[in-house]
PDB file of N, CA and C in Angstrom:
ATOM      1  N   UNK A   1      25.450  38.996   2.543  1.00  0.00           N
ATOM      2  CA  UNK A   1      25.450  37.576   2.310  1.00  0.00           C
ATOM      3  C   UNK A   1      24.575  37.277   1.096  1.00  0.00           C
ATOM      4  N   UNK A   2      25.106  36.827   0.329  1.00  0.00           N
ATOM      5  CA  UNK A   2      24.333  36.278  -1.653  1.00  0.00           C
ATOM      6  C   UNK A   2      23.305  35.257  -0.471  1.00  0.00           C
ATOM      7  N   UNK A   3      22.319  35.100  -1.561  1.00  0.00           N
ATOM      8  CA  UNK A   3      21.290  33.916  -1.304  1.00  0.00           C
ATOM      9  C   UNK A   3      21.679  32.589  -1.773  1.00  0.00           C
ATOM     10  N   UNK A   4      21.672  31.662  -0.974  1.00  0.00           N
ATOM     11  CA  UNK A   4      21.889  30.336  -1.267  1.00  0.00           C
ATOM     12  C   UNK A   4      20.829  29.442  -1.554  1.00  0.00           C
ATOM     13  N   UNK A   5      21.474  28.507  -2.602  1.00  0.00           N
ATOM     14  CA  UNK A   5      20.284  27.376  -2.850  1.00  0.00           C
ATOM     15  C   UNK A   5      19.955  26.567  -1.686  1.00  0.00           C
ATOM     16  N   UNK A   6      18.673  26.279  -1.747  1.00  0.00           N
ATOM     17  CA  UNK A   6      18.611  25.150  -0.671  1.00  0.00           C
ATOM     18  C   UNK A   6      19.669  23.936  -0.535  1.00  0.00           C
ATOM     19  N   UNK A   7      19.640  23.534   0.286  1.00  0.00           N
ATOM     20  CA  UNK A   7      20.221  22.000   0.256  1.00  0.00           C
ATOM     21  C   UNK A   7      19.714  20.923   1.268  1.00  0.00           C
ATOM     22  N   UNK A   8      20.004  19.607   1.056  1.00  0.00           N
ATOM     23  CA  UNK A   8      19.507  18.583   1.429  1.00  0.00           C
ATOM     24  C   UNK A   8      20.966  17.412   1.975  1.00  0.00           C
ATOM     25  N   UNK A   9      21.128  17.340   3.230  1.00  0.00           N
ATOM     26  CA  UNK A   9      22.105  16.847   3.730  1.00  0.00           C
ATOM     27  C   UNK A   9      21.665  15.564   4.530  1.00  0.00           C
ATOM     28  N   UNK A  10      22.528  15.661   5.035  1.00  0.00           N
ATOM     29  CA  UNK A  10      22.550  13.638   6.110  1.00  0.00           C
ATOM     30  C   UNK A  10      23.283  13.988   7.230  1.00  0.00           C
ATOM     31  N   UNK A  11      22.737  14.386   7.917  1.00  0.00           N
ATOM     32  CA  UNK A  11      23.798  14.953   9.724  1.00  0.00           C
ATOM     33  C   UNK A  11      23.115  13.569  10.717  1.00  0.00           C
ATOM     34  N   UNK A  12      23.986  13.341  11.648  1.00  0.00           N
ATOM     35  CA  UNK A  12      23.836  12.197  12.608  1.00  0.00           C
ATOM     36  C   UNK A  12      23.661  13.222  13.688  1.00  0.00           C
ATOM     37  N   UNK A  13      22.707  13.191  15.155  1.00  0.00           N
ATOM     38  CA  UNK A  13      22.573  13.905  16.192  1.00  0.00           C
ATOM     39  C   UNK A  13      23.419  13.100  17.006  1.00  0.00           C
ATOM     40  N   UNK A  14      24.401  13.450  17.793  1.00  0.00           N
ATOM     41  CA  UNK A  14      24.937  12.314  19.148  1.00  0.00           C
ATOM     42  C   UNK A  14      24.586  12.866  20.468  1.00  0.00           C
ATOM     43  N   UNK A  15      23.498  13.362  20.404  1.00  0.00           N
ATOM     44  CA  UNK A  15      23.079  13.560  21.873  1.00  0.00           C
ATOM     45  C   UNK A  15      22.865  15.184  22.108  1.00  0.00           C
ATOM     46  N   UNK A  16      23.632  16.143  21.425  1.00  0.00           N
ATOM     47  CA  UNK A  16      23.744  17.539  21.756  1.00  0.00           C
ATOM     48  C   UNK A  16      24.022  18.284  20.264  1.00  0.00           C
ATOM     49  N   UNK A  17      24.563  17.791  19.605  1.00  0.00           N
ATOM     50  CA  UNK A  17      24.340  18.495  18.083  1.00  0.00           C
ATOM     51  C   UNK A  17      24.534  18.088  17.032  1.00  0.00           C
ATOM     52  N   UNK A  18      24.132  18.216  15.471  1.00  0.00           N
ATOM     53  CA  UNK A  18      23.805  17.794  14.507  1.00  0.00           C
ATOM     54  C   UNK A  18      24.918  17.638  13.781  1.00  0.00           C
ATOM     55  N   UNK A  19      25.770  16.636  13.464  1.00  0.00           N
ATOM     56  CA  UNK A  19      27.065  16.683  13.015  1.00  0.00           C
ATOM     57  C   UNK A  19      26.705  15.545  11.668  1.00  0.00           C
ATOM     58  N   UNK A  20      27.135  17.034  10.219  1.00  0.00           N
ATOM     59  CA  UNK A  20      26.535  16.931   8.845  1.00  0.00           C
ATOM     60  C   UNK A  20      27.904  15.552   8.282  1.00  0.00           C
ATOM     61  N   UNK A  21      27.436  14.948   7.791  1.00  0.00           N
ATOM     62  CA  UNK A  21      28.360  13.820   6.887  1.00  0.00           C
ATOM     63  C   UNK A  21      29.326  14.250   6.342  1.00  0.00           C
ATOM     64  N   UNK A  22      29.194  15.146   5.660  1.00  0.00           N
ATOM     65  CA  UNK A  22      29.775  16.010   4.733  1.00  0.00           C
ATOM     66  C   UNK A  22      30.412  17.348   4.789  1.00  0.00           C
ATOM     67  N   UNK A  23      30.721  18.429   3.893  1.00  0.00           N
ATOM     68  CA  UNK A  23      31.037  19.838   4.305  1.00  0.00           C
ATOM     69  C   UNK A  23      30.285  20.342   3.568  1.00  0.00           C
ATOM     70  N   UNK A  24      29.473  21.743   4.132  1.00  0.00           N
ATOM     71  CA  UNK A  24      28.618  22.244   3.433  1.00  0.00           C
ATOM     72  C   UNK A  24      29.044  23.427   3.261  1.00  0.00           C
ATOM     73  N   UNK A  25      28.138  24.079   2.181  1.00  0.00           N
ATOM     74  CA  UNK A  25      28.353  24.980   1.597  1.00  0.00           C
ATOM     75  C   UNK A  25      27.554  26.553   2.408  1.00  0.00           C
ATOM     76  N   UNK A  26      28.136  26.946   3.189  1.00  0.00           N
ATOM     77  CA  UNK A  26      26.986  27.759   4.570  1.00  0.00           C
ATOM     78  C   UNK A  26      28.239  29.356   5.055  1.00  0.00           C
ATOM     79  N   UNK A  27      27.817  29.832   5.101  1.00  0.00           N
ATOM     80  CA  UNK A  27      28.597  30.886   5.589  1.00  0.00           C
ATOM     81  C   UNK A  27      28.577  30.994   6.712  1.00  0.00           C
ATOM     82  N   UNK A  28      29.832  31.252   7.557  1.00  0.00           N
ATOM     83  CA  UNK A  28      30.250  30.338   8.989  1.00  0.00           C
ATOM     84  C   UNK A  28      29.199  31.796  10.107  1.00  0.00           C
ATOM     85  N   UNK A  29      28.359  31.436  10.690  1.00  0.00           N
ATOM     86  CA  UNK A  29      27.890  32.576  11.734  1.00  0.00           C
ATOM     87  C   UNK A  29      26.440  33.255  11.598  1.00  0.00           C
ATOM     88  N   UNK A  30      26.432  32.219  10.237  1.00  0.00           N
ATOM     89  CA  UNK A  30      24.837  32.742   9.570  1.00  0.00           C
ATOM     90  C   UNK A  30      23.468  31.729  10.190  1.00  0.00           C
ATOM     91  N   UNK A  31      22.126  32.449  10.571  1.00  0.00           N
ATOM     92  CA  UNK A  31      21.332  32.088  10.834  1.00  0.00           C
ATOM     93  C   UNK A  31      20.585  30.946   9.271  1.00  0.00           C
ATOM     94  N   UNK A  32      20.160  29.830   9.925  1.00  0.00           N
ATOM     95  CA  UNK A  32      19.277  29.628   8.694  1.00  0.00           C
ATOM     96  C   UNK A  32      18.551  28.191   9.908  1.00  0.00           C
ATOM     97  N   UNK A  33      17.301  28.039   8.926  1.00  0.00           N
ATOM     98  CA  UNK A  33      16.234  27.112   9.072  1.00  0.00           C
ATOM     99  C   UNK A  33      16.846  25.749   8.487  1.00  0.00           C
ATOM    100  N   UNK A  34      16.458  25.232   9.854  1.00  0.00           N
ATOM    101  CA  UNK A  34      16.461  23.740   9.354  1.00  0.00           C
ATOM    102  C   UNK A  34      15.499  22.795   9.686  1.00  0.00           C
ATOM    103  N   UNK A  35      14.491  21.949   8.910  1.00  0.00           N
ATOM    104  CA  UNK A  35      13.698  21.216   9.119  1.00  0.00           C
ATOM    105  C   UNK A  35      14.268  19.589   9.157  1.00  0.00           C
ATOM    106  N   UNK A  36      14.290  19.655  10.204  1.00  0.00           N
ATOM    107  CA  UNK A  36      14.054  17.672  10.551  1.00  0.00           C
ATOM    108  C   UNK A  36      13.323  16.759   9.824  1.00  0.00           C
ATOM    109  N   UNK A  37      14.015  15.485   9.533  1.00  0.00           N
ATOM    110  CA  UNK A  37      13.330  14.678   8.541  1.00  0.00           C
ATOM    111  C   UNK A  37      13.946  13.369   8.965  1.00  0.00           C
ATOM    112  N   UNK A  38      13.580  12.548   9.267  1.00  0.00           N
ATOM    113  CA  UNK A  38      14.248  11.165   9.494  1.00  0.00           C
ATOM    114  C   UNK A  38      15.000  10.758   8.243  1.00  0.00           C
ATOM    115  N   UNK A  39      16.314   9.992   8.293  1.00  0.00           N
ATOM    116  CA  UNK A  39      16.559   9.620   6.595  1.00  0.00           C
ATOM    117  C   UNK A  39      16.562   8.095   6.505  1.00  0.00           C
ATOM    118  N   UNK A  40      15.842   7.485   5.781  1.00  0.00           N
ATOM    119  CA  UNK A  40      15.848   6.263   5.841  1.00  0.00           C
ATOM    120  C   UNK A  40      16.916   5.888   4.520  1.00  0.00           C
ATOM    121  N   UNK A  41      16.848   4.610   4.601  1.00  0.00           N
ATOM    122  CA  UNK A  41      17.493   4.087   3.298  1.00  0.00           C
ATOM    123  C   UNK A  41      17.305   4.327   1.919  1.00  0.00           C
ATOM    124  N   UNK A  42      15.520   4.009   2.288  1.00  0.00           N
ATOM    125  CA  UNK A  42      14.837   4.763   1.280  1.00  0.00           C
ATOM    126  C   UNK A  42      15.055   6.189   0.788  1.00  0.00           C
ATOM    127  N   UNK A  43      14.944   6.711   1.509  1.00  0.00           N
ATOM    128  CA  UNK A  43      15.285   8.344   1.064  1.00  0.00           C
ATOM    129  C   UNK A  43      17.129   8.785   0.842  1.00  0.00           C
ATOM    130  N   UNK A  44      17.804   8.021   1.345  1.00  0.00           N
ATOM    131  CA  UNK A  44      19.554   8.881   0.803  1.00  0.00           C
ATOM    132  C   UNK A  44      19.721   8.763  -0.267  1.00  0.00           C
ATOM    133  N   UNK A  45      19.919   9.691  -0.648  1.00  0.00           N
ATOM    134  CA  UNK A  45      20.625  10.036  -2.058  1.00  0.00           C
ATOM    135  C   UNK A  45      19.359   9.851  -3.181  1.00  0.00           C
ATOM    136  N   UNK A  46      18.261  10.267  -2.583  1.00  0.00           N
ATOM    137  CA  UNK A  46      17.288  10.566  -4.049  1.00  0.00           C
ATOM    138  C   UNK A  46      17.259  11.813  -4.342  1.00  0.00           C
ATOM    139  N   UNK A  47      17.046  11.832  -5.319  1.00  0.00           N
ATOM    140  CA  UNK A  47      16.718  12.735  -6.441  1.00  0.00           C
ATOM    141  C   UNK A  47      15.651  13.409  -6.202  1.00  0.00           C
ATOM    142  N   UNK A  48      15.299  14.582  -6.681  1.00  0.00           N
ATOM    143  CA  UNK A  48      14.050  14.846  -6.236  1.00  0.00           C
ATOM    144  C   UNK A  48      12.934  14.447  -7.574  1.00  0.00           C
ATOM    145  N   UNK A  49      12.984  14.042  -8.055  1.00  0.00           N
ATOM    146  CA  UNK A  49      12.315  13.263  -8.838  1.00  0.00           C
ATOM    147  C   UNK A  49      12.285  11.730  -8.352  1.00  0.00           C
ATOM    148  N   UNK A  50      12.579  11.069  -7.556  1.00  0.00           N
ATOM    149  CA  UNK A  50      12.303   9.831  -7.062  1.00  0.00           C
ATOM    150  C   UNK A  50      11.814  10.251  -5.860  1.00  0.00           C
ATOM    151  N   UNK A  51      11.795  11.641  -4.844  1.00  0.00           N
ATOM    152  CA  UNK A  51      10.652  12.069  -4.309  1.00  0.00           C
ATOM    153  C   UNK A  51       9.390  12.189  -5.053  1.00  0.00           C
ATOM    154  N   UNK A  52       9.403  12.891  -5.885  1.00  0.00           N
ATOM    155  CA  UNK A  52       7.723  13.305  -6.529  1.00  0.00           C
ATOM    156  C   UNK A  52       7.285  11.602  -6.653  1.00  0.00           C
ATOM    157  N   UNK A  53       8.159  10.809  -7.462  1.00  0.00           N
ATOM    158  CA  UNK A  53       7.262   9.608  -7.744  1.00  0.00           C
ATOM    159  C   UNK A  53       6.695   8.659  -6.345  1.00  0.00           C
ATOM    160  N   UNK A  54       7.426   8.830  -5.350  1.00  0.00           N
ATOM    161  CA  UNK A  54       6.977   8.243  -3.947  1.00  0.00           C
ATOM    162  C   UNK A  54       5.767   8.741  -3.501  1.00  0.00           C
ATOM    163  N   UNK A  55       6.042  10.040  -3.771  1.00  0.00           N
ATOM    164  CA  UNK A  55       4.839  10.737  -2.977  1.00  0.00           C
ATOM    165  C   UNK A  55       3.332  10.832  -3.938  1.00  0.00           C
ATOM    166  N   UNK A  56       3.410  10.932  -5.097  1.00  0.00           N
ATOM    167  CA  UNK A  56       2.584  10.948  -5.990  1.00  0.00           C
ATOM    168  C   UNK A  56       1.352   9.779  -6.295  1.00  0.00           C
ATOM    169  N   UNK A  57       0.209   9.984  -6.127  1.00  0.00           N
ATOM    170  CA  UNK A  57      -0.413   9.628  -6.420  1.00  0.00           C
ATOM    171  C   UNK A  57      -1.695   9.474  -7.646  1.00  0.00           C
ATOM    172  N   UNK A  58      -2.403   8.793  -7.938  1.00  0.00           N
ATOM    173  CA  UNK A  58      -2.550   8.394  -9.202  1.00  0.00           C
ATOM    174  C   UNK A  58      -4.601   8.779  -8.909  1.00  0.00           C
ATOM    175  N   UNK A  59      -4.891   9.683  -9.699  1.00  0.00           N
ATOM    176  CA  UNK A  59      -7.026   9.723  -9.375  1.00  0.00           C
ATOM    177  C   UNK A  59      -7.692   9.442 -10.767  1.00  0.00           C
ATOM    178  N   UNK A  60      -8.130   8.313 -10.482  1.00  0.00           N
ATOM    179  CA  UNK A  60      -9.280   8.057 -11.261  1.00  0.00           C
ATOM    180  C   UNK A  60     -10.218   9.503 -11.568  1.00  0.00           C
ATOM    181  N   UNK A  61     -10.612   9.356 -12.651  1.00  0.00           N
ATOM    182  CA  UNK A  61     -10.594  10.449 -13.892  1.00  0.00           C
ATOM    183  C   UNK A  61     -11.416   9.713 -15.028  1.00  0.00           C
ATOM    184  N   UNK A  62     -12.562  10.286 -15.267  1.00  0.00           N
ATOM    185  CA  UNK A  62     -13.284   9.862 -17.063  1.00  0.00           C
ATOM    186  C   UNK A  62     -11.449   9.878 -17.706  1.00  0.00           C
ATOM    187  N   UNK A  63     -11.835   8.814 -18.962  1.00  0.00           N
ATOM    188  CA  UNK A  63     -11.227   8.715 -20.220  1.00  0.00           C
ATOM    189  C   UNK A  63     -10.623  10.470 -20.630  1.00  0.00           C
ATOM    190  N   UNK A  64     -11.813  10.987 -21.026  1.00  0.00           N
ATOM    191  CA  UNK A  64     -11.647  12.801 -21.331  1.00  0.00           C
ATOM    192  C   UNK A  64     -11.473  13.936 -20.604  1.00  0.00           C
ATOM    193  N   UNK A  65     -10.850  13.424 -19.295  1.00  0.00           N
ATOM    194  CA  UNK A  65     -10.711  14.280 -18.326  1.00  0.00           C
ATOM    195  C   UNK A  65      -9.586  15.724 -18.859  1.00  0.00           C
ATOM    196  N   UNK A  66      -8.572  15.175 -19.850  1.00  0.00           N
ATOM    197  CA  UNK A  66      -7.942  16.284 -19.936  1.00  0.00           C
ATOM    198  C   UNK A  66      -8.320  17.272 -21.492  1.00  0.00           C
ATOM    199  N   UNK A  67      -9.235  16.688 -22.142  1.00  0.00           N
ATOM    200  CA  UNK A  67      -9.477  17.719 -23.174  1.00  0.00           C
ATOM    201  C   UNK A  67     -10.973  18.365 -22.515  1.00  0.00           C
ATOM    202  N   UNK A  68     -11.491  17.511 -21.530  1.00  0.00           N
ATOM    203  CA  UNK A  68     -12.957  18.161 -21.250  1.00  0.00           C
ATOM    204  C   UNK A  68     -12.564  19.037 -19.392  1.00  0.00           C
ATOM    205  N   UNK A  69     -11.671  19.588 -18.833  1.00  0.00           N
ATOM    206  CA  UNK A  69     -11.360  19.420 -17.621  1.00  0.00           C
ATOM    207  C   UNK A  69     -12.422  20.672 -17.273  1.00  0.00           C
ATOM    208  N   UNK A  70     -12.723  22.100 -18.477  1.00  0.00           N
ATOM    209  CA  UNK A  70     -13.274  22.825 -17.810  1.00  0.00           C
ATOM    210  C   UNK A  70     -14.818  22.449 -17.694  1.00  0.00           C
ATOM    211  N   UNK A  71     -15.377  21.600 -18.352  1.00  0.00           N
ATOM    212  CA  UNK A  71     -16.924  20.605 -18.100  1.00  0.00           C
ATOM    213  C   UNK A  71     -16.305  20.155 -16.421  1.00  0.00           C
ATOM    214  N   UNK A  72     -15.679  19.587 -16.337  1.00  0.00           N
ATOM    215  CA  UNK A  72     -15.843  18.808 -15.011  1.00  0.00           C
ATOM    216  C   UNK A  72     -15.174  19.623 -13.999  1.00  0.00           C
ATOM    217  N   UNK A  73     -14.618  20.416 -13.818  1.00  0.00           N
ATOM    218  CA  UNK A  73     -14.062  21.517 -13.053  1.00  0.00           C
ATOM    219  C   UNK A  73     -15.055  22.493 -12.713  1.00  0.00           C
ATOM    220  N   UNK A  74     -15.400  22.816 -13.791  1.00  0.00           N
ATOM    221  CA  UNK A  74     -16.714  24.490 -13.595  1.00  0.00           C
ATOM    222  C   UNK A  74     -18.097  24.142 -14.186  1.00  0.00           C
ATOM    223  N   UNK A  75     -18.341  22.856 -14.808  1.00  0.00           N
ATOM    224  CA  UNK A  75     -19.525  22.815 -15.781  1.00  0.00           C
ATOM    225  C   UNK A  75     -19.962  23.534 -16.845  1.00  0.00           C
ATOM    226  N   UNK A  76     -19.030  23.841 -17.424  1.00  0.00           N
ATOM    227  CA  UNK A  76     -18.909  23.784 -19.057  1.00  0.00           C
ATOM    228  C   UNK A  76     -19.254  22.853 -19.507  1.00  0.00           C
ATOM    229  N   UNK A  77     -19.970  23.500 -20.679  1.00  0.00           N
ATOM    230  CA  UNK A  77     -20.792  22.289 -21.637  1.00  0.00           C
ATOM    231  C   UNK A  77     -19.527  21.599 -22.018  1.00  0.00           C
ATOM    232  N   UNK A  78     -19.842  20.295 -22.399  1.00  0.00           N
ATOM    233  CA  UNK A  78     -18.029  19.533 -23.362  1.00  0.00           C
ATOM    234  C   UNK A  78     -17.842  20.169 -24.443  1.00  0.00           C
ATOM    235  N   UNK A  79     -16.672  19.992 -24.985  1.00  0.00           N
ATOM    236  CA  UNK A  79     -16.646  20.560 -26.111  1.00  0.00           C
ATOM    237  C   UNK A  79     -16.479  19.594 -27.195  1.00  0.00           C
ATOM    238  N   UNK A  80     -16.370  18.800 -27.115  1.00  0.00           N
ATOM    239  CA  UNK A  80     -16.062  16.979 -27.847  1.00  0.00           C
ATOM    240  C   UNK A  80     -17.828  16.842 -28.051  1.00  0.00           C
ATOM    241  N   UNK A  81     -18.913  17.087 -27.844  1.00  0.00           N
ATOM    242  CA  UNK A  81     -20.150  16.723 -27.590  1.00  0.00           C
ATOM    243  C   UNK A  81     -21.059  17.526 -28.568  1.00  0.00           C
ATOM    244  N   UNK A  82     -22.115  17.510 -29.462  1.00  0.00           N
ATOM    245  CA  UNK A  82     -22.961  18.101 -29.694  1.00  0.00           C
ATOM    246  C   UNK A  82     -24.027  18.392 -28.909  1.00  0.00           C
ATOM    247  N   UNK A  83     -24.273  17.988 -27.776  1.00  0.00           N
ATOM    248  CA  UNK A  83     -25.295  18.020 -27.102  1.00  0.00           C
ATOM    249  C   UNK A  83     -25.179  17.844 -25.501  1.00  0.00           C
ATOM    250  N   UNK A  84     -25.613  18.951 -25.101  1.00  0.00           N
ATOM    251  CA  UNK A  84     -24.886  19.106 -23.177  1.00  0.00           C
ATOM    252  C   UNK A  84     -25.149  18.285 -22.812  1.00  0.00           C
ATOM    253  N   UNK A  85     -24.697  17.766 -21.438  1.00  0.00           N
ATOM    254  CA  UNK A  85     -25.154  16.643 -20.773  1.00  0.00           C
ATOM    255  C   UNK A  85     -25.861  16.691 -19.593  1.00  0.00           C
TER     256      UNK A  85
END
């Protein structure tokens, strides 16, 4: 059996088993993992890039956080600075 890409479907449960919206792409007799996820409105048919932006959050950070990150990560002197801090 080739390895398959993941996929991300929409199945309705009616009481005894998971019956997918659609037809999938699965080789008939094969074991595989499936993780449960509620699907809201919100979530059908996103992208996984309109996941990352849901889930993503935003951290306050100095101004120079990304040219100075190994100062504030490990304490490295800055390198923008003549004089340590």
């Amino acid at each position: 059996m080739a390895q398959k890409e993941p996929q991300t479907i929409i199945a309705v449960y009616d009481g005894q088993v998971l019956r997918p919206e659609g037809p999938l792409d699965l080789d008939v007799n094969a074991r595989y993992r499936v993780t449960i996820t509620p699907a809201t409105e919100e979530t059908e048919g996103d992208t996984l890039w309109d996941y990352l932006q849901r889930i993503a959050g935003t951290v306050e950070m100095p101004p120079d956080w990304s040219a100075e990150h190994d100062h504030y990560l490990y304490g490295a002197p800055k390198r923008g600075s003549e004089t340590e801090e």
